[in-house]
N, C-alpha and C. Protein backbone atom coordinates (compact mmCIF):
# COMPACT_ATOMS: atom_id res chain seq x y z
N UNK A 1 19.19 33.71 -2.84
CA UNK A 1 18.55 32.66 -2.06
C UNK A 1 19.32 31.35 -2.23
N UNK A 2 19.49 30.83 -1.58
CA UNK A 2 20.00 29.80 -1.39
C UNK A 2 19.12 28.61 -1.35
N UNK A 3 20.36 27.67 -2.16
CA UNK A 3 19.53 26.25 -2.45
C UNK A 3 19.79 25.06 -1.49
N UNK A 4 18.73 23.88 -1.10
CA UNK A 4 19.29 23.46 -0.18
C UNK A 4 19.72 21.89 -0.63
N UNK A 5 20.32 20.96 -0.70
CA UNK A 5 20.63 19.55 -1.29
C UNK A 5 20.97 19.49 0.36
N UNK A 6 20.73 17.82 -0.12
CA UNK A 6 21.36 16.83 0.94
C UNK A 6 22.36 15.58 0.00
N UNK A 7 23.58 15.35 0.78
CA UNK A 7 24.36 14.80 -0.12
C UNK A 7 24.57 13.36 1.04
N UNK A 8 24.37 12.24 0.28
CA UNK A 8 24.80 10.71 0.73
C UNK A 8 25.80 10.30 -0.19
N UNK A 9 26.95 9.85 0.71
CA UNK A 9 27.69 8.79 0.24
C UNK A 9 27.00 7.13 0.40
N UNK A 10 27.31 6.76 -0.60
CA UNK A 10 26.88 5.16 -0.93
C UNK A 10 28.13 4.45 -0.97
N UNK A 11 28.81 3.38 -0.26
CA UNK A 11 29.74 2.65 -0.61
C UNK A 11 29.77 1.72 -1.66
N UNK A 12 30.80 1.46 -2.70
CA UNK A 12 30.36 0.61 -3.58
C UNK A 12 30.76 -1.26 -3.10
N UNK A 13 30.06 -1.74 -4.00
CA UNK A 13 30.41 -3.33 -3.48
C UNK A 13 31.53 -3.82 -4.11
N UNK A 14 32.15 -5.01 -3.75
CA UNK A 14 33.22 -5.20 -4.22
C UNK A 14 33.53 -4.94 -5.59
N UNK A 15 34.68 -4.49 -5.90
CA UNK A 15 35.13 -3.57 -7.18
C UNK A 15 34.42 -2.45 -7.83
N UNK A 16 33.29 -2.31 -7.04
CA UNK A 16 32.84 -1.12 -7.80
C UNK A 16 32.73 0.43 -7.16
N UNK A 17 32.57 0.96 -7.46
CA UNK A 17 32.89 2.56 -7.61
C UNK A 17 32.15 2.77 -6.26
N UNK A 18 32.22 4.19 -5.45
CA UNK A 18 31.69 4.76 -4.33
C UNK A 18 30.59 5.93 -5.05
N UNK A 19 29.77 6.02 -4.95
CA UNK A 19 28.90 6.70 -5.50
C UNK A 19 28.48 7.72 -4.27
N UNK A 20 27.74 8.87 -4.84
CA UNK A 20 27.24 9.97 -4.33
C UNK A 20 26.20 10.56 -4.48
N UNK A 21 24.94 11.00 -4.07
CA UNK A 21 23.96 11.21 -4.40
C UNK A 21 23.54 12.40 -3.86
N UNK A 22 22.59 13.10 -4.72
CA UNK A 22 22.89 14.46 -4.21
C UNK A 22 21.18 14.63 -4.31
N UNK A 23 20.50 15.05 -3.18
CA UNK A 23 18.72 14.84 -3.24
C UNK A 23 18.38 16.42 -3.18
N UNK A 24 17.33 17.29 -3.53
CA UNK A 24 16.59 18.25 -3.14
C UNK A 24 16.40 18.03 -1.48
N UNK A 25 15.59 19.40 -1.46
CA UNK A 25 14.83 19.44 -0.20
C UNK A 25 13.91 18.57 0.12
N UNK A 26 13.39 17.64 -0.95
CA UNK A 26 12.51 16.78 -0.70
C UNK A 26 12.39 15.41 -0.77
N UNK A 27 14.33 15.71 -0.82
CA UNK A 27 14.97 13.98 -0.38
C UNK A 27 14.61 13.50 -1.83
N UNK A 28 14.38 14.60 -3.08
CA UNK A 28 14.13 13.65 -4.04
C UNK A 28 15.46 13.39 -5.22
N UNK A 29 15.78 12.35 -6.03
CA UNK A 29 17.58 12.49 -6.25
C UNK A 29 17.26 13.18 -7.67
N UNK A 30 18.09 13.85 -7.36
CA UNK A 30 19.29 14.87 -8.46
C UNK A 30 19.81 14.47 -9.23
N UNK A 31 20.99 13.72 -8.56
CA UNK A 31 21.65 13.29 -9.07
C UNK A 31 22.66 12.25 -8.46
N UNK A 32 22.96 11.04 -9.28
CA UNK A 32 24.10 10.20 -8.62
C UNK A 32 25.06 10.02 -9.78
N UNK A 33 26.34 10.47 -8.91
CA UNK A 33 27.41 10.86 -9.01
C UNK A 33 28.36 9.74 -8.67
N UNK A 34 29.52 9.34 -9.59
CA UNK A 34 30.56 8.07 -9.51
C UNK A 34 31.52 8.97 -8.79
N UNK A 35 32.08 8.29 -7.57
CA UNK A 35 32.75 9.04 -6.95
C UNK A 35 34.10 8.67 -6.91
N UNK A 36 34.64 8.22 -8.30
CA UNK A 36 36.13 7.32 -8.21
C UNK A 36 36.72 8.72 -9.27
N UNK A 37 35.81 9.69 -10.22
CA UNK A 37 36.19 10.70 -10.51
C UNK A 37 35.44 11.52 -10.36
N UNK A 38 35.96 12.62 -9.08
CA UNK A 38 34.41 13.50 -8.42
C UNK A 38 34.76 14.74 -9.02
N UNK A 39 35.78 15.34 -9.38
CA UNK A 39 35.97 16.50 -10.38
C UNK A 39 35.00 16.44 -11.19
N UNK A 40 34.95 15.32 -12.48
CA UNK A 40 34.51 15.59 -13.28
C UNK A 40 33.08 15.30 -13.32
N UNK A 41 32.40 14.03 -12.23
CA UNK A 41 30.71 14.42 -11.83
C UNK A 41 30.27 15.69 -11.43
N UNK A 42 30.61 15.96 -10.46
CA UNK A 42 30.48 17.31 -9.58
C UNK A 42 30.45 18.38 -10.62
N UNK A 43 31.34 18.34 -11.65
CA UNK A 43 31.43 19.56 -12.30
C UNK A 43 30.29 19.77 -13.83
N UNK A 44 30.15 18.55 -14.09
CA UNK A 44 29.04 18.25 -14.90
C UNK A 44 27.81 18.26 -14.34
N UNK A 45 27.29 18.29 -12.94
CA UNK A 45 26.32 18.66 -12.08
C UNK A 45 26.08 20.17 -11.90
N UNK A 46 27.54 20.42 -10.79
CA UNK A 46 27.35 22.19 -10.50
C UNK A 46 27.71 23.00 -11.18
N UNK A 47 28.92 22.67 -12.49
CA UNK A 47 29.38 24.00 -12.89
C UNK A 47 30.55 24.35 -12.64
N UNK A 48 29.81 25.09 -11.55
CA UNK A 48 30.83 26.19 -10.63
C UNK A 48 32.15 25.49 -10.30
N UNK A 49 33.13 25.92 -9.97
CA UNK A 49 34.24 25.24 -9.95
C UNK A 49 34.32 25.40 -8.18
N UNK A 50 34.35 26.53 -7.71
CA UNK A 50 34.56 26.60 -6.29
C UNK A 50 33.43 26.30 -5.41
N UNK A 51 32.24 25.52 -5.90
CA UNK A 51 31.64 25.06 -5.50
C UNK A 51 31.86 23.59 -5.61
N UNK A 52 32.19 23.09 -6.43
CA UNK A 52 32.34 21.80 -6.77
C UNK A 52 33.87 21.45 -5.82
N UNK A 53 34.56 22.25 -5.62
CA UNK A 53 35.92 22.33 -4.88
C UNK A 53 35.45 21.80 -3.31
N UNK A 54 34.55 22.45 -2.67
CA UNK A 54 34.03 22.31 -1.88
C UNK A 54 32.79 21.31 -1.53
N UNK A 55 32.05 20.71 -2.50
CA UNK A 55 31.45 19.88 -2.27
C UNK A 55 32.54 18.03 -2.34
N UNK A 56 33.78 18.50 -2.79
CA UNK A 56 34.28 17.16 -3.15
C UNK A 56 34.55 17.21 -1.52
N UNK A 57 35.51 18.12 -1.13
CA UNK A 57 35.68 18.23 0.02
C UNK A 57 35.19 17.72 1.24
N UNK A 58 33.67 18.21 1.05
CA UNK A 58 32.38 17.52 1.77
C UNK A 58 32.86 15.96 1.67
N UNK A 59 32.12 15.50 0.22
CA UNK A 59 31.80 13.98 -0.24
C UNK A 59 33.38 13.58 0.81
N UNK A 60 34.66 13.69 0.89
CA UNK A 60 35.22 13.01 1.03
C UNK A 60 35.64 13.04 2.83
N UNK A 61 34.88 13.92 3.60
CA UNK A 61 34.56 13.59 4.91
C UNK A 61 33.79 13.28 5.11
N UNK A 62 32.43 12.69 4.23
CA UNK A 62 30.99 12.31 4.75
C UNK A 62 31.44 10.58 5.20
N UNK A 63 30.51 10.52 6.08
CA UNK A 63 30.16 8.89 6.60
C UNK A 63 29.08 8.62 5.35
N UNK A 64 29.61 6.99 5.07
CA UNK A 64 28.80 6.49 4.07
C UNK A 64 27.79 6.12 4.94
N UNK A 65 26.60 6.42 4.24
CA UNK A 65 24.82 5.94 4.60
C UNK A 65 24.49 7.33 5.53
N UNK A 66 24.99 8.50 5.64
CA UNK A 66 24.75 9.43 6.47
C UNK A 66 24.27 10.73 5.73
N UNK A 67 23.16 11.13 5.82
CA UNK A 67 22.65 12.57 4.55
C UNK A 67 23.37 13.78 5.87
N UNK A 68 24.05 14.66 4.50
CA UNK A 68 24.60 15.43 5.09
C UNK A 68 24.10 17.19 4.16
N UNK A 69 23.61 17.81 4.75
CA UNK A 69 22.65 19.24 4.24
C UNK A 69 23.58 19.73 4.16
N UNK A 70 23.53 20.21 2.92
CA UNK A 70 24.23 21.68 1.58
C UNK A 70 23.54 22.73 1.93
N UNK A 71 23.93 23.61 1.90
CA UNK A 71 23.25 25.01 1.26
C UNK A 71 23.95 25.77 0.34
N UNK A 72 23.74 25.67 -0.59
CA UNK A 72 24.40 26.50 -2.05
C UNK A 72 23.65 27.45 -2.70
């Protein structure tokens, strides 16, 4: 069965980091994630490596302020 997240990019403000946030199905947060090193958030989140391969992937075509649905 498959799990479902929704992932937002957040832009950061001047000098600071781009963050990522990763919500349940019920839009509720997970987790936020510094997105200036997304290997090593992502991987301390999912684990999985070829999942995390693919979610950076994601994070780095998402529009900031735009929820974009996972299914993992």
């Amino acid at each position: 069965m498959k799990q479902i997240y929704y992932l937002l990019k957040i832009k950061g403000l001047k000098g600071s980091a781009d963050y990522v946030q990763i919500r349940n199905e019920s839009l509720e947060l997970v987790a936020n994630l510094r997105f200036e090193a997304p290997f090593e958030s992502f991987t301390r989140f999912f684990g999985e490596q070829a999942k995390v391969e693919i979610l950076i992937a994601l994070a780095q075509r998402a529009n900031y302020g735009i929820l974009t649905k996972l299914e993992l």
